[in-house]
C-alpha atoms as a PDB file:
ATOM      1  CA  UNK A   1     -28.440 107.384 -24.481  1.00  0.00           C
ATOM      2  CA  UNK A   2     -25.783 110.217 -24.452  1.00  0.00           C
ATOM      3  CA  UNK A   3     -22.048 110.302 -23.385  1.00  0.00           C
ATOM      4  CA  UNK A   4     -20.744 113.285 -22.817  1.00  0.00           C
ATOM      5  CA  UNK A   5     -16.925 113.378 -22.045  1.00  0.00           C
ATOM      6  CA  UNK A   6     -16.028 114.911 -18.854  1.00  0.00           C
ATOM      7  CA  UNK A   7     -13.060 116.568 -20.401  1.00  0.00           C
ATOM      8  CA  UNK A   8     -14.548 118.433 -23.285  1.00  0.00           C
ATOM      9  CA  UNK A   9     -18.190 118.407 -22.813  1.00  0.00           C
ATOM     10  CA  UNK A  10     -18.387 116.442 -26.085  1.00  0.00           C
ATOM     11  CA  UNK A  11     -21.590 114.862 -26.764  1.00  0.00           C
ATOM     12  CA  UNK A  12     -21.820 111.636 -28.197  1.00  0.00           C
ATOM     13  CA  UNK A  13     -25.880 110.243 -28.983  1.00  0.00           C
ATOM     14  CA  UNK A  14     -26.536 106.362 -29.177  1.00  0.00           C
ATOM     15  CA  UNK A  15     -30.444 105.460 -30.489  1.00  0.00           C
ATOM     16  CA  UNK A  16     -31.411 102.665 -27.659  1.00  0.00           C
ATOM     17  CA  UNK A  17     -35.233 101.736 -29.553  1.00  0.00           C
ATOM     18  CA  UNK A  18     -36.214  99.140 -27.264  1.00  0.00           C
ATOM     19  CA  UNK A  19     -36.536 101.516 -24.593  1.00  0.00           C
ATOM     20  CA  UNK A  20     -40.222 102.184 -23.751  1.00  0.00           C
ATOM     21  CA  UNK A  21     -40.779 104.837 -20.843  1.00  0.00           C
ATOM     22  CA  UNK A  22     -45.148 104.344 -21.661  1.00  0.00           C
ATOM     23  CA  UNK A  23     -44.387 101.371 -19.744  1.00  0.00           C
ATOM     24  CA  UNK A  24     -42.914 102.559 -16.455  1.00  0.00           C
ATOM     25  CA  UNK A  25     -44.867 103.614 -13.775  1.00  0.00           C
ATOM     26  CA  UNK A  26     -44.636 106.096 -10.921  1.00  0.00           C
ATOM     27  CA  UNK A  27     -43.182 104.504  -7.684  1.00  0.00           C
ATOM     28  CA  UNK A  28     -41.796 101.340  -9.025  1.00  0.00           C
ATOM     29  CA  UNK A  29     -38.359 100.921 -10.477  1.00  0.00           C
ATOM     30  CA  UNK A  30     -37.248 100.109 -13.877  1.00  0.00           C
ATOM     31  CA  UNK A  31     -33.900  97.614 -15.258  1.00  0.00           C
ATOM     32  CA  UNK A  32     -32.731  98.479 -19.102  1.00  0.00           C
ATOM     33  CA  UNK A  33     -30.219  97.146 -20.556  1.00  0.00           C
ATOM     34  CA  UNK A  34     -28.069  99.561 -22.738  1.00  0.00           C
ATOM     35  CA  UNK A  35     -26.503  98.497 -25.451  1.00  0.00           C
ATOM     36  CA  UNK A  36     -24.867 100.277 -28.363  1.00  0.00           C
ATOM     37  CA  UNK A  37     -21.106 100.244 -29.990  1.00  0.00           C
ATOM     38  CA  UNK A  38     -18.722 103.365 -28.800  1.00  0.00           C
ATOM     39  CA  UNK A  39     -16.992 104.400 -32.199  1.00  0.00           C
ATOM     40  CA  UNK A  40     -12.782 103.960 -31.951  1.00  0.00           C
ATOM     41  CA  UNK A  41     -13.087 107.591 -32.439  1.00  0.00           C
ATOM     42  CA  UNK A  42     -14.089 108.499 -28.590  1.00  0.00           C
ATOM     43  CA  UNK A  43     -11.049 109.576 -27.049  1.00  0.00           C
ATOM     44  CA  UNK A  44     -10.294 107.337 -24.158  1.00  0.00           C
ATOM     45  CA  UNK A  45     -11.586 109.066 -20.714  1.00  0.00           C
ATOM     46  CA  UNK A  46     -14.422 109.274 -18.381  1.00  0.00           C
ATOM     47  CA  UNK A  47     -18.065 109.870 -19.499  1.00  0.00           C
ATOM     48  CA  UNK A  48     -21.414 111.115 -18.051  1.00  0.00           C
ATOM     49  CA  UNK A  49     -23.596 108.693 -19.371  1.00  0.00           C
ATOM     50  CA  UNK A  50     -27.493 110.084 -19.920  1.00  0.00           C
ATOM     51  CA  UNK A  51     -30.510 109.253 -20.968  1.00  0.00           C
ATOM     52  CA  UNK A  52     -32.572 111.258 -23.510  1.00  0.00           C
ATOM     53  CA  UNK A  53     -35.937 111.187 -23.151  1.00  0.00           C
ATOM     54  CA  UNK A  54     -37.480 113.817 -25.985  1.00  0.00           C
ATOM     55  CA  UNK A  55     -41.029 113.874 -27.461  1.00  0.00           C
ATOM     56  CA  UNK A  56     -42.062 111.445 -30.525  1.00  0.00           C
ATOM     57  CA  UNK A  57     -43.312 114.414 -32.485  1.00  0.00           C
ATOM     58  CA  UNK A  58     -40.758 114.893 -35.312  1.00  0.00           C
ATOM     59  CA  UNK A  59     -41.390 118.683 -35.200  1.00  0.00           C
ATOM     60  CA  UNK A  60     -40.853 118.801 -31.087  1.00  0.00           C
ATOM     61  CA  UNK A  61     -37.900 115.912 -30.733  1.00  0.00           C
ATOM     62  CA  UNK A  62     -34.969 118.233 -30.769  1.00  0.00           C
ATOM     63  CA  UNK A  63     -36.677 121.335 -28.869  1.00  0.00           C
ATOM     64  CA  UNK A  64     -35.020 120.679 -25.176  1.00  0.00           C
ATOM     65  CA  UNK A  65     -38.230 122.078 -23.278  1.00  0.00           C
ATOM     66  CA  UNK A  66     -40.290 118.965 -24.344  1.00  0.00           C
ATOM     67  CA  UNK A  67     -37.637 116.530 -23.068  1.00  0.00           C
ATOM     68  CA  UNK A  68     -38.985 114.644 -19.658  1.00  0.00           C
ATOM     69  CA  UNK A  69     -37.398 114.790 -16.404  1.00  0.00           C
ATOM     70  CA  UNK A  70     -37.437 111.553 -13.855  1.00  0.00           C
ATOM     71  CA  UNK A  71     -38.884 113.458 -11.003  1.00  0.00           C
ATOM     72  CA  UNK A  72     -35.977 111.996  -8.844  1.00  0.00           C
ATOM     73  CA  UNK A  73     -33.760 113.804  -7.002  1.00  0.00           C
ATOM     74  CA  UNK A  74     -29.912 113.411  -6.142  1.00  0.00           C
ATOM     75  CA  UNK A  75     -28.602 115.230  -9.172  1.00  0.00           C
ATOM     76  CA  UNK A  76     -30.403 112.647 -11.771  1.00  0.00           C
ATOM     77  CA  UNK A  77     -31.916 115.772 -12.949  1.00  0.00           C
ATOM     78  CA  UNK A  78     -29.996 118.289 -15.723  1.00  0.00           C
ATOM     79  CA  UNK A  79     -32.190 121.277 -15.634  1.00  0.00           C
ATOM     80  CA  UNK A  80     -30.071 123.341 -17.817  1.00  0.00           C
ATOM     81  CA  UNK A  81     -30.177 119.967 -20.825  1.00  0.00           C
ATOM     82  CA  UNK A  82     -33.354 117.928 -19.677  1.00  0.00           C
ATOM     83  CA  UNK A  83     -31.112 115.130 -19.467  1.00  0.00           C
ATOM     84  CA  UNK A  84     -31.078 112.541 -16.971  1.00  0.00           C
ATOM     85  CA  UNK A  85     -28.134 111.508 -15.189  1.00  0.00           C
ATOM     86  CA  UNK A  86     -27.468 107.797 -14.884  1.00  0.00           C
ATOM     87  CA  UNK A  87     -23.946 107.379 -14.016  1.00  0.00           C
ATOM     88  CA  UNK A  88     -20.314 107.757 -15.116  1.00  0.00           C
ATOM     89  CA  UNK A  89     -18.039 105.120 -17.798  1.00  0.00           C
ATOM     90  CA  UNK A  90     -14.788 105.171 -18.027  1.00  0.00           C
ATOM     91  CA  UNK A  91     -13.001 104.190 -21.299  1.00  0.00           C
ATOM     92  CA  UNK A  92      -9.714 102.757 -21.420  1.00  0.00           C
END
């Protein structure tokens, strides 16, 4: 999972290692819970919150082109970051 302030653009990564996207299959829908503990160090504000889906291969995980894409549309997809687009948080 990644926030990523809407003010600066900063990116913030949380590991979520229950997550396991062998499991989901095309046409049906899919619940996670997300869990994970936002440092007091992120300013207060409103977040894009993402999900980072890169390849298991330690020599391909942090090469953007072999991130996957949900084939949705609306906007899930990031093109430009082979993120996907969940939602928004705010933090208070």
């Amino acid at each position: 999972v990644v926030l990523r302030s809407k003010a600066d653009g900063t990116l913030s990564y949380y590991t979520q290692s229950a997550i396991d996207i062998r499991k989901w299959a095309p046409g049906t829908s899919s619940t996670m819970d997300l869990t994970f503990a936002v440092p007091s160090s992120l300013t207060a504000g409103i977040y894009d919150v993402l999900l980072n889906l890169p390849d298991a291969s330690a020599s391909l995980t942090n090469n953007v082109n072999y991130r996957i894409l949900f084939a949705n549309g609306g906007g899930v997809q990031e093109t430009a970051t082979r993120l996907n687009l969940l939602g928004q948080l705010s933090l208070v």
